[in-house]
C-alpha atoms as a PDB file:
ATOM      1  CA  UNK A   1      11.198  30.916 -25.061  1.00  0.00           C
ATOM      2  CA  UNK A   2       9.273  31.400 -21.888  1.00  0.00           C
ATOM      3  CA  UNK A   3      10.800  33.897 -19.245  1.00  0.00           C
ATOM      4  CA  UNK A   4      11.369  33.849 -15.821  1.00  0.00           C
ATOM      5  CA  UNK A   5      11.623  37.610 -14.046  1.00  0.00           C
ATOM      6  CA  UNK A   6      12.574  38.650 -17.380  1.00  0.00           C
ATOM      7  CA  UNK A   7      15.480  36.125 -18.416  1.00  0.00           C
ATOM      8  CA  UNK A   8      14.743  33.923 -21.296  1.00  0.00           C
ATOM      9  CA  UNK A   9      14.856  29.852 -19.676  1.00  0.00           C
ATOM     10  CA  UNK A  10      14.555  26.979 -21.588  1.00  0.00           C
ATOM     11  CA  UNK A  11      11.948  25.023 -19.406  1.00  0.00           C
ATOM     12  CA  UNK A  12       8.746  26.081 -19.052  1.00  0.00           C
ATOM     13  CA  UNK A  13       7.816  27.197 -15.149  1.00  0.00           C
ATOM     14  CA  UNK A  14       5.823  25.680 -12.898  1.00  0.00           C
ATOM     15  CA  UNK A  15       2.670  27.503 -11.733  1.00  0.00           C
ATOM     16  CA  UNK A  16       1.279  26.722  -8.737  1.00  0.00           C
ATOM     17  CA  UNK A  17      -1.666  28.141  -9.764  1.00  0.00           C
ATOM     18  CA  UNK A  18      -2.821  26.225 -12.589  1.00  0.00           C
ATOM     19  CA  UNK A  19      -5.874  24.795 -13.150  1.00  0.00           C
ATOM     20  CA  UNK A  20      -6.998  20.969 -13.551  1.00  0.00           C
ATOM     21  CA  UNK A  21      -8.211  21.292 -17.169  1.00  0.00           C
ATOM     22  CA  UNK A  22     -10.907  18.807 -17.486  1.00  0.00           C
ATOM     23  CA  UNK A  23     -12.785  20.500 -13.857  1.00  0.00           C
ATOM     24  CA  UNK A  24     -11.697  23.905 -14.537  1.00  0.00           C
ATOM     25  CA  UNK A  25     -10.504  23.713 -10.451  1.00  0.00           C
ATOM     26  CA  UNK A  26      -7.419  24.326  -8.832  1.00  0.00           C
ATOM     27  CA  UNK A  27      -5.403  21.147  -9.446  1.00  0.00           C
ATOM     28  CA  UNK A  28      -3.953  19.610  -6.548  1.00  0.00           C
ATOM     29  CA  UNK A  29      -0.073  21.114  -5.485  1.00  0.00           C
ATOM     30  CA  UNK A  30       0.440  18.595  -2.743  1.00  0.00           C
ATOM     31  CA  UNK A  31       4.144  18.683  -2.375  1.00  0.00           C
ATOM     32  CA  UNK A  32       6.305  15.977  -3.501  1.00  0.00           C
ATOM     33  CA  UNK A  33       6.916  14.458   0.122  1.00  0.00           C
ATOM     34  CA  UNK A  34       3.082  14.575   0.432  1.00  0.00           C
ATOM     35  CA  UNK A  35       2.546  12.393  -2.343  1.00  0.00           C
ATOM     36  CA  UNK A  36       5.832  10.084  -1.623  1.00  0.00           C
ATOM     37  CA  UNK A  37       4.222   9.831   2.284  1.00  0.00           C
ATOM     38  CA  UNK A  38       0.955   8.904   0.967  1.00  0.00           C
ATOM     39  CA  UNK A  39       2.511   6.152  -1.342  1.00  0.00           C
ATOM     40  CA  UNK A  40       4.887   4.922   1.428  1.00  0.00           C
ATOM     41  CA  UNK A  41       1.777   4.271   3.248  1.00  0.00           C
ATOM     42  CA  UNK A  42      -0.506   2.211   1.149  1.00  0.00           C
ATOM     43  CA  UNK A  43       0.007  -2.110   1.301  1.00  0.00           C
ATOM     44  CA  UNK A  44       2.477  -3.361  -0.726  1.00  0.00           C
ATOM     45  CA  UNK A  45       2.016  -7.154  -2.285  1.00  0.00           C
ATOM     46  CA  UNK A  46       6.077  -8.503  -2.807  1.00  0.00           C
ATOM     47  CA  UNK A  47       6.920 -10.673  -6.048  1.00  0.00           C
ATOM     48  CA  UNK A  48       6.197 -13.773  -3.703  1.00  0.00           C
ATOM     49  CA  UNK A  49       2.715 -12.821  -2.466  1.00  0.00           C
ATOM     50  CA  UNK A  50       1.272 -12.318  -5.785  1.00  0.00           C
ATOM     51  CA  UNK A  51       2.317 -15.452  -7.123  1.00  0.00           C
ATOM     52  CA  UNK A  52       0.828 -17.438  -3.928  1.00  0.00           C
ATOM     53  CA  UNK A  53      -2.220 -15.384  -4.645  1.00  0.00           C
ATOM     54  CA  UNK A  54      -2.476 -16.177  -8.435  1.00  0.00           C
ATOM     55  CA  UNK A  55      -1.753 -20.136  -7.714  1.00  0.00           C
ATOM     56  CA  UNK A  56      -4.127 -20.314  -4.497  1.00  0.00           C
ATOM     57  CA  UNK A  57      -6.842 -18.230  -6.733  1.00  0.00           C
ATOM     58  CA  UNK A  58      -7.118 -16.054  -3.705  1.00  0.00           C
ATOM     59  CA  UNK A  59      -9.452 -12.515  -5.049  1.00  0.00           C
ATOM     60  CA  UNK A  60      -9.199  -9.214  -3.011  1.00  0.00           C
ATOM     61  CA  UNK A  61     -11.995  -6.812  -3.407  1.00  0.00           C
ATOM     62  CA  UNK A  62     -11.588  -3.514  -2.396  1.00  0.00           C
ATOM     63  CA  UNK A  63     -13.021  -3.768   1.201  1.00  0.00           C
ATOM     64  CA  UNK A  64     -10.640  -6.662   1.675  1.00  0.00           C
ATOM     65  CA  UNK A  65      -7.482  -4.580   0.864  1.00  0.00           C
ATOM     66  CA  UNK A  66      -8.630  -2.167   3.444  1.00  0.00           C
ATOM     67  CA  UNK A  67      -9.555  -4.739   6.096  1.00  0.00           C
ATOM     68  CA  UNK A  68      -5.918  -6.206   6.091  1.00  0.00           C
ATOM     69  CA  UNK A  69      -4.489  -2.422   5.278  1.00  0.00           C
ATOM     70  CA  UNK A  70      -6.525  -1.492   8.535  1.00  0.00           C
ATOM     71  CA  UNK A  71      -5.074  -4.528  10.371  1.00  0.00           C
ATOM     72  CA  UNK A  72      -1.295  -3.964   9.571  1.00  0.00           C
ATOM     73  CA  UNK A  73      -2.057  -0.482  10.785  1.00  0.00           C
ATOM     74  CA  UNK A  74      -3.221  -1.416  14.139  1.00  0.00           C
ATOM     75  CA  UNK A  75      -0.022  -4.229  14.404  1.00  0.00           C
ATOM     76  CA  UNK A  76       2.260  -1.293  13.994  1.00  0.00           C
ATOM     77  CA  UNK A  77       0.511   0.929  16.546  1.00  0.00           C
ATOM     78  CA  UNK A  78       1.599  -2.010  18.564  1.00  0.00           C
ATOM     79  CA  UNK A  79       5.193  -2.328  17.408  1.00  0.00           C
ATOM     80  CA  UNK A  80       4.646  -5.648  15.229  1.00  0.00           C
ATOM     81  CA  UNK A  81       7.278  -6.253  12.937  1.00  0.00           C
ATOM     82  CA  UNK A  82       5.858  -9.522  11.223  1.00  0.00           C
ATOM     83  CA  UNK A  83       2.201 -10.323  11.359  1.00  0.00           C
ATOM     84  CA  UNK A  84      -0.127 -12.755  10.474  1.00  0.00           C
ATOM     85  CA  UNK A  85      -3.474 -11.258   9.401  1.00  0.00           C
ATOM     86  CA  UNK A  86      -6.424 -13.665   9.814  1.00  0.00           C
ATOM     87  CA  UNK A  87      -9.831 -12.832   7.656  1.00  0.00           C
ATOM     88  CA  UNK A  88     -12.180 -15.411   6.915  1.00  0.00           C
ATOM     89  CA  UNK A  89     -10.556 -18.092   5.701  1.00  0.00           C
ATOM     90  CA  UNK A  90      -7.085 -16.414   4.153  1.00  0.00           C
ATOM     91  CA  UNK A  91      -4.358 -15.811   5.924  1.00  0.00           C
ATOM     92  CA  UNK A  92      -1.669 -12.816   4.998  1.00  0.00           C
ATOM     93  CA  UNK A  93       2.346 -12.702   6.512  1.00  0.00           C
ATOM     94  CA  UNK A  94       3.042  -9.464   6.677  1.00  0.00           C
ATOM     95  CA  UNK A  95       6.035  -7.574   6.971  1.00  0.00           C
ATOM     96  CA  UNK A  96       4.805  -4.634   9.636  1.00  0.00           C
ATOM     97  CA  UNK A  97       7.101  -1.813   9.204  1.00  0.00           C
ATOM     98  CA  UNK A  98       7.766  -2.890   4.956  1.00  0.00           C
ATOM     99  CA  UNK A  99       3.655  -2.667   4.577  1.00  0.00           C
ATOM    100  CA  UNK A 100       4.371  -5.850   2.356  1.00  0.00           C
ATOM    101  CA  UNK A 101       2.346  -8.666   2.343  1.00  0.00           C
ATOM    102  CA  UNK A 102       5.066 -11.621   1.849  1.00  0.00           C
ATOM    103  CA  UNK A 103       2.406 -14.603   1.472  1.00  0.00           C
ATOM    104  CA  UNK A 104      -1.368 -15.464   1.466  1.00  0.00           C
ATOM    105  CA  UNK A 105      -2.856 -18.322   1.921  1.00  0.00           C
ATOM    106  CA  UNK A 106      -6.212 -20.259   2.262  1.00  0.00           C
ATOM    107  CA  UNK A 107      -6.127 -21.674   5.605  1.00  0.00           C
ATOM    108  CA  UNK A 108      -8.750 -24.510   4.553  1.00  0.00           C
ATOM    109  CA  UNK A 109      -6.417 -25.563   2.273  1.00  0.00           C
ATOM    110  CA  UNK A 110      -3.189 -25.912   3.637  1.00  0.00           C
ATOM    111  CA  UNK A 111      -2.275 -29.407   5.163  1.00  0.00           C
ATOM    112  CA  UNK A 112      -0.165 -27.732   7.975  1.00  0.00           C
ATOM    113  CA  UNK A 113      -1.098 -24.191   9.487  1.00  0.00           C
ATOM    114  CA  UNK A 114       2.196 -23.466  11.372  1.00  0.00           C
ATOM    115  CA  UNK A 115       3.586 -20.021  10.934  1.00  0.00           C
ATOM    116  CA  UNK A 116       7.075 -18.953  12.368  1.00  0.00           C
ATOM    117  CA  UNK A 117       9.082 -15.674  13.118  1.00  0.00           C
ATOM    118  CA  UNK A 118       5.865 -14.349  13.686  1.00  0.00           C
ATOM    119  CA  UNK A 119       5.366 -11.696  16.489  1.00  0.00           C
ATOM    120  CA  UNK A 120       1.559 -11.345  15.762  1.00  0.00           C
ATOM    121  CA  UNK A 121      -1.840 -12.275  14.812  1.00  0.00           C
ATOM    122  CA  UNK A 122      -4.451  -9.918  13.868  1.00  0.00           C
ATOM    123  CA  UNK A 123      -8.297 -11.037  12.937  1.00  0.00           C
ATOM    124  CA  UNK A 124     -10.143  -8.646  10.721  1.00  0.00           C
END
């Protein structure tokens, strides 16, 4: 049993020293609000959105997820709470302070392009 300042526990400590065993480095100790800040921040895709992406056969690439991530950014430097992000021809409703994209759509292939309770429009 391992011991901790000379009592016997029956967990094994955390180090903060340890090392990332494949590298041989010092493995990250980013706290856990770091890490819980850092996923707060990334784009979020609700139950809705993916679906609407699937059945429009809408593809993000990686440069694409950080065009719109860079373009909900800039809405909330602005105080936009629901935007509509235009790039090329898609179109994402976003819900600003969420991160969550709540729909996509091609615009060529909608028969109307009306969009309501929107306070925004950002082209990437």
């Amino acid at each position: 049993m391992p011991e901790v300042n000379g009592i016997k526990v029956p967990f094994v400590p955390v180090i903060n020293d340890r090392k990332d065993p494949v590298s041989g480095q010092k493995a990250s100790t980013d706290s856990f609000d770091i890490i819980f800040q850092k996923e707060l921040s990334k784009l979020k895709f609700s139950g809705h959105a993916m679906k609407r992406l699937e059945a429009r056969n809408i593809q993000l690439s990686e440069t694409e997820l950080n065009k719109i991530q860079t373009a909900v950014s800039k809405a909330e430097a602005k105080g936009a709470k629901d935007s509509v992000v235009l790039m090329d021809d898609k179109a994402f409703i976003v819900n600003v302070p969420n991160k969550t994209v709540v729909t996509a759509m091609n615009i060529n292939e909608e028969n109307e392009n009306i969009f309501t309770n929107i306070d925004s429009v950002v082209f990437t």
